[in-house]
PDB file of N, CA and C in Angstrom:
ATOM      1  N   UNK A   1     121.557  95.726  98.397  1.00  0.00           N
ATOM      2  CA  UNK A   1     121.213  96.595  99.497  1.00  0.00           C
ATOM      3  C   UNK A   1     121.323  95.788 100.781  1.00  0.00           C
ATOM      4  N   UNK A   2     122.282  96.640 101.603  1.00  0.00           N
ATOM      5  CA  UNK A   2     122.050  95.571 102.786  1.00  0.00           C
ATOM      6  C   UNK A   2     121.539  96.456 103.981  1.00  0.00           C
ATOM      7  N   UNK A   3     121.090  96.089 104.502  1.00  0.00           N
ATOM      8  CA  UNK A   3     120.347  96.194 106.334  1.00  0.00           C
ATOM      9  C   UNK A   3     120.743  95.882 107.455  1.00  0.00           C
ATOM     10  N   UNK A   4     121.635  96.883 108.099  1.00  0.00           N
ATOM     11  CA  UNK A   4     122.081  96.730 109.566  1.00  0.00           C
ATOM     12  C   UNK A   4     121.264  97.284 110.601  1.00  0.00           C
ATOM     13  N   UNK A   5     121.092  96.980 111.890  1.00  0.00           N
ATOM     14  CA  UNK A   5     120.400  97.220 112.943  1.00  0.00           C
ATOM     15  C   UNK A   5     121.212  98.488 113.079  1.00  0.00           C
ATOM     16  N   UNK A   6     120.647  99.604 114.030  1.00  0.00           N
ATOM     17  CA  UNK A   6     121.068 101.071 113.960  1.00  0.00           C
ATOM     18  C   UNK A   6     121.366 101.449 112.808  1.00  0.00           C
ATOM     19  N   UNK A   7     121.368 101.399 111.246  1.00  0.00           N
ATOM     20  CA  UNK A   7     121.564 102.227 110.398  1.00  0.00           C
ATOM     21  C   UNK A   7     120.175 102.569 110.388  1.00  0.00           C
ATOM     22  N   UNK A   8     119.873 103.434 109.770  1.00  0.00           N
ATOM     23  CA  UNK A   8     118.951 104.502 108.638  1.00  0.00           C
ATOM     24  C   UNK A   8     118.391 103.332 108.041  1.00  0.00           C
ATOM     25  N   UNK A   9     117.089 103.078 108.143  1.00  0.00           N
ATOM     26  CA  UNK A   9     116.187 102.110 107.243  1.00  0.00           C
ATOM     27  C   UNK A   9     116.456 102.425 105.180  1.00  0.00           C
ATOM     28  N   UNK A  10     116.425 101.665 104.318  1.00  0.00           N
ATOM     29  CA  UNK A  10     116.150 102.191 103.097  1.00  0.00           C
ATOM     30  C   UNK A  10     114.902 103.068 102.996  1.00  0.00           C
ATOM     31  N   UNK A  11     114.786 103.920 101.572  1.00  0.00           N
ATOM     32  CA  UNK A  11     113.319 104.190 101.793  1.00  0.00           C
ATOM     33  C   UNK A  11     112.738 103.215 100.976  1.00  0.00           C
ATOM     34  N   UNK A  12     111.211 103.206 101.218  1.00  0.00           N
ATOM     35  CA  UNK A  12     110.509 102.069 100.147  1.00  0.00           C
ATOM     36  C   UNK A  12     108.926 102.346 100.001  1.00  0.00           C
ATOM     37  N   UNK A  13     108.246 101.816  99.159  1.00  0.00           N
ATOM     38  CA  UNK A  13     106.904 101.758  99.094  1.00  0.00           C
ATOM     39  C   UNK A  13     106.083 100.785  99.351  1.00  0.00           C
ATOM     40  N   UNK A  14     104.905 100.926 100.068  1.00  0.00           N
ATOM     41  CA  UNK A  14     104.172  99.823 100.291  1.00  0.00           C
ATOM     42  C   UNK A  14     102.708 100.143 100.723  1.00  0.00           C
ATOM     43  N   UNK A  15     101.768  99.214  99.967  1.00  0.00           N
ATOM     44  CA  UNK A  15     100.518  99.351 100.558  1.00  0.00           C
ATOM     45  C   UNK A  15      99.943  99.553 102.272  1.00  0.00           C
ATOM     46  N   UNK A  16      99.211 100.195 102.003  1.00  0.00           N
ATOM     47  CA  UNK A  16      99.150 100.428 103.668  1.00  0.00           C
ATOM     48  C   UNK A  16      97.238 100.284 104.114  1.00  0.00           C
ATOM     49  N   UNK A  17      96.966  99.822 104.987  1.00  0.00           N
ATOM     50  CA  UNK A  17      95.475 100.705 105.151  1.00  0.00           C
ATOM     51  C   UNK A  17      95.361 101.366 105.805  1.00  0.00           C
ATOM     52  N   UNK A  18      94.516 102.104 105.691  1.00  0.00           N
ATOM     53  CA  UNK A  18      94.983 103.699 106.470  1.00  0.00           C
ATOM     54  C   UNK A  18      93.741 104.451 106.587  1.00  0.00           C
ATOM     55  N   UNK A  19      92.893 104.603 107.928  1.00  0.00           N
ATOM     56  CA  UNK A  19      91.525 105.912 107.718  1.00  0.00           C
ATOM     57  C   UNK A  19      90.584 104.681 106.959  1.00  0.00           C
ATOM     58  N   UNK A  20      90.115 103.381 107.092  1.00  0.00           N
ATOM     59  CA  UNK A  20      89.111 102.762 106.268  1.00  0.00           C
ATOM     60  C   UNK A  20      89.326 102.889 104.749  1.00  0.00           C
ATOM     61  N   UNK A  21      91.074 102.961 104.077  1.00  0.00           N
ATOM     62  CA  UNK A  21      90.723 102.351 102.926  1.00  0.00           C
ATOM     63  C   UNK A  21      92.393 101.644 102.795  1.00  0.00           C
ATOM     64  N   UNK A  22      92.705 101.326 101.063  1.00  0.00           N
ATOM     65  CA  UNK A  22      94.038 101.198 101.200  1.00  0.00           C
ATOM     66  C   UNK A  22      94.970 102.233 100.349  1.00  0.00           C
ATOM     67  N   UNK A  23      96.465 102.258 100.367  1.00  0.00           N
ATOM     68  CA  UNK A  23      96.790 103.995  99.972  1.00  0.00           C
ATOM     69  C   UNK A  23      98.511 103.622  99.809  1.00  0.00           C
ATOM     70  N   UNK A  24      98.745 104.141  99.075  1.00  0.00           N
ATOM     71  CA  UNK A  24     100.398 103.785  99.163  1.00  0.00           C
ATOM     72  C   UNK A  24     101.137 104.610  99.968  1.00  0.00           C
ATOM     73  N   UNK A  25     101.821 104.191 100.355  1.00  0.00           N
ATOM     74  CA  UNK A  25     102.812 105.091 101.492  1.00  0.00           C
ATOM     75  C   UNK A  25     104.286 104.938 101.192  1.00  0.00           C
ATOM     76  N   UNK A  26     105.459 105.728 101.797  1.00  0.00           N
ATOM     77  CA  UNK A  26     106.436 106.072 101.780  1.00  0.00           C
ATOM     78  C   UNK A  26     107.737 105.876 103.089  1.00  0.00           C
ATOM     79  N   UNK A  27     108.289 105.292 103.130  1.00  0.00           N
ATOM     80  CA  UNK A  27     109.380 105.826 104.646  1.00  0.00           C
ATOM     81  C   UNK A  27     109.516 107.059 104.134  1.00  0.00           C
ATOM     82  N   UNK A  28     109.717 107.631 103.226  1.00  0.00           N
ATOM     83  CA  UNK A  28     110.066 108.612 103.587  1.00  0.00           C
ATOM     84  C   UNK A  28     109.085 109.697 103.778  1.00  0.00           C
ATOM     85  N   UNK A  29     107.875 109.501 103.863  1.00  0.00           N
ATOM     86  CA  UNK A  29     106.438 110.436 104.261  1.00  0.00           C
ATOM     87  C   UNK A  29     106.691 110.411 105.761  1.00  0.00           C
ATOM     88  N   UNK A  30     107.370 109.885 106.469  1.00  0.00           N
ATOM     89  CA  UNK A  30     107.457 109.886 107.947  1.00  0.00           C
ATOM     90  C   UNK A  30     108.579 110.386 108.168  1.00  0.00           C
ATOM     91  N   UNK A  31     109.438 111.403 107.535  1.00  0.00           N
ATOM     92  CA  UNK A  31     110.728 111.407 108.384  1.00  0.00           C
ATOM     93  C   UNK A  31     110.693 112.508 108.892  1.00  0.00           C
ATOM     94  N   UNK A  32     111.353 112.287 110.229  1.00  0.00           N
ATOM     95  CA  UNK A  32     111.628 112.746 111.843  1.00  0.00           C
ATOM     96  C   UNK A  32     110.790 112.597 112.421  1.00  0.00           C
ATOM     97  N   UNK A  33     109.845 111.633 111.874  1.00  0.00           N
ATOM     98  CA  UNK A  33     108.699 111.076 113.456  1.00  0.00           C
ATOM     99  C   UNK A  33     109.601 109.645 113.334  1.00  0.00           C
ATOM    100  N   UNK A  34     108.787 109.362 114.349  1.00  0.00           N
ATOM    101  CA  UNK A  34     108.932 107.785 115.420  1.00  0.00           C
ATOM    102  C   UNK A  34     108.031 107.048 114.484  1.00  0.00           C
ATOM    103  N   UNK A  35     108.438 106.057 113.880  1.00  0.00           N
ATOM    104  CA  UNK A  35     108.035 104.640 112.577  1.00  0.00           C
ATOM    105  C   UNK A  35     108.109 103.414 113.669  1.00  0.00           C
ATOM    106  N   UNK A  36     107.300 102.256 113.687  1.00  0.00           N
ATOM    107  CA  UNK A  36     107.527 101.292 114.206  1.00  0.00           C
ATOM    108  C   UNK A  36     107.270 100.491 112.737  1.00  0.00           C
ATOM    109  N   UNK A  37     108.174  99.438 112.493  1.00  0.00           N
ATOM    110  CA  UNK A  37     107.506  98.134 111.274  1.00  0.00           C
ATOM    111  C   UNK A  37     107.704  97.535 111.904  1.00  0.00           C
ATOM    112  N   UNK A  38     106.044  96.463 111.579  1.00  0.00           N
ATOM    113  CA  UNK A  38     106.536  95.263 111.728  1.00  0.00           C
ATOM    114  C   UNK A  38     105.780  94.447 110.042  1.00  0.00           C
ATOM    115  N   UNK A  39     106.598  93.131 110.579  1.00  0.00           N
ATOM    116  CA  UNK A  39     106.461  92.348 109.146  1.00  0.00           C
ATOM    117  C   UNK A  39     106.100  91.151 109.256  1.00  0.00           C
ATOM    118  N   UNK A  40     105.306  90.629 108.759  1.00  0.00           N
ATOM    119  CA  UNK A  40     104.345  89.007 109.325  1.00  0.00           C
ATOM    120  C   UNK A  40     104.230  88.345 107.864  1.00  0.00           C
ATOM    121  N   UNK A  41     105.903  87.611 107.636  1.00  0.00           N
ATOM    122  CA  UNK A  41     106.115  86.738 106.561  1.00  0.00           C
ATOM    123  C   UNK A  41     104.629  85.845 106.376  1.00  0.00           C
ATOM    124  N   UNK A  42     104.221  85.745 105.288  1.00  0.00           N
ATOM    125  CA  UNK A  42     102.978  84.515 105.281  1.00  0.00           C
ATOM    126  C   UNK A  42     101.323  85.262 105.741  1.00  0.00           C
ATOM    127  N   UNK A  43     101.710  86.139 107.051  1.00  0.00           N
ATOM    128  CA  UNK A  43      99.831  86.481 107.719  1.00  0.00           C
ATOM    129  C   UNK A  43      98.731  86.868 106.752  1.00  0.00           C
ATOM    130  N   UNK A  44      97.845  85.941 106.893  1.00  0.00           N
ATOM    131  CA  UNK A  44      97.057  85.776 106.610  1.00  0.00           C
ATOM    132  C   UNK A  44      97.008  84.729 105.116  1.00  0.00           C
ATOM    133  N   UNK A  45      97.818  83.643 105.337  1.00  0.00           N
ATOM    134  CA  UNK A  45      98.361  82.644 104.246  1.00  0.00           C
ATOM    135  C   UNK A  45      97.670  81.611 105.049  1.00  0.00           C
ATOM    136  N   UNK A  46      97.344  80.599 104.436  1.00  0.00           N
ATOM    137  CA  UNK A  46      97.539  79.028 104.423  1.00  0.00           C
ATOM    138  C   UNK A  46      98.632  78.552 104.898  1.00  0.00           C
ATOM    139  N   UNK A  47     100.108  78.634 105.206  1.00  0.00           N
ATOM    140  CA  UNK A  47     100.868  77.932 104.813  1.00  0.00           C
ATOM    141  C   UNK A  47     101.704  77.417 106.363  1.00  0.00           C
TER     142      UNK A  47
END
């Protein structure tokens, strides 16, 4: 799978917290709204 800037994101799953708990979520539970990701290799690591 590859990832270019201006394509269409993949869809995927990932933990989220959300409303005071945690919950799995979807890209594709958001489509045709406005998504911002961001991604923080390591946060909250030691390393």
């Amino acid at each position: 799978m590859s990832v270019l800037v201006g394509n269409a994101a993949p869809d995927f799953e990932a933990g989220a917290y959300f409303d005071g708990g945690f919950e799995n979520i979807r890209l594709s539970d958001y489509s045709g709204k406005w998504v911002v990701l961001c991604f923080y290799p390591g946060d909250f690591t030691y390393v």
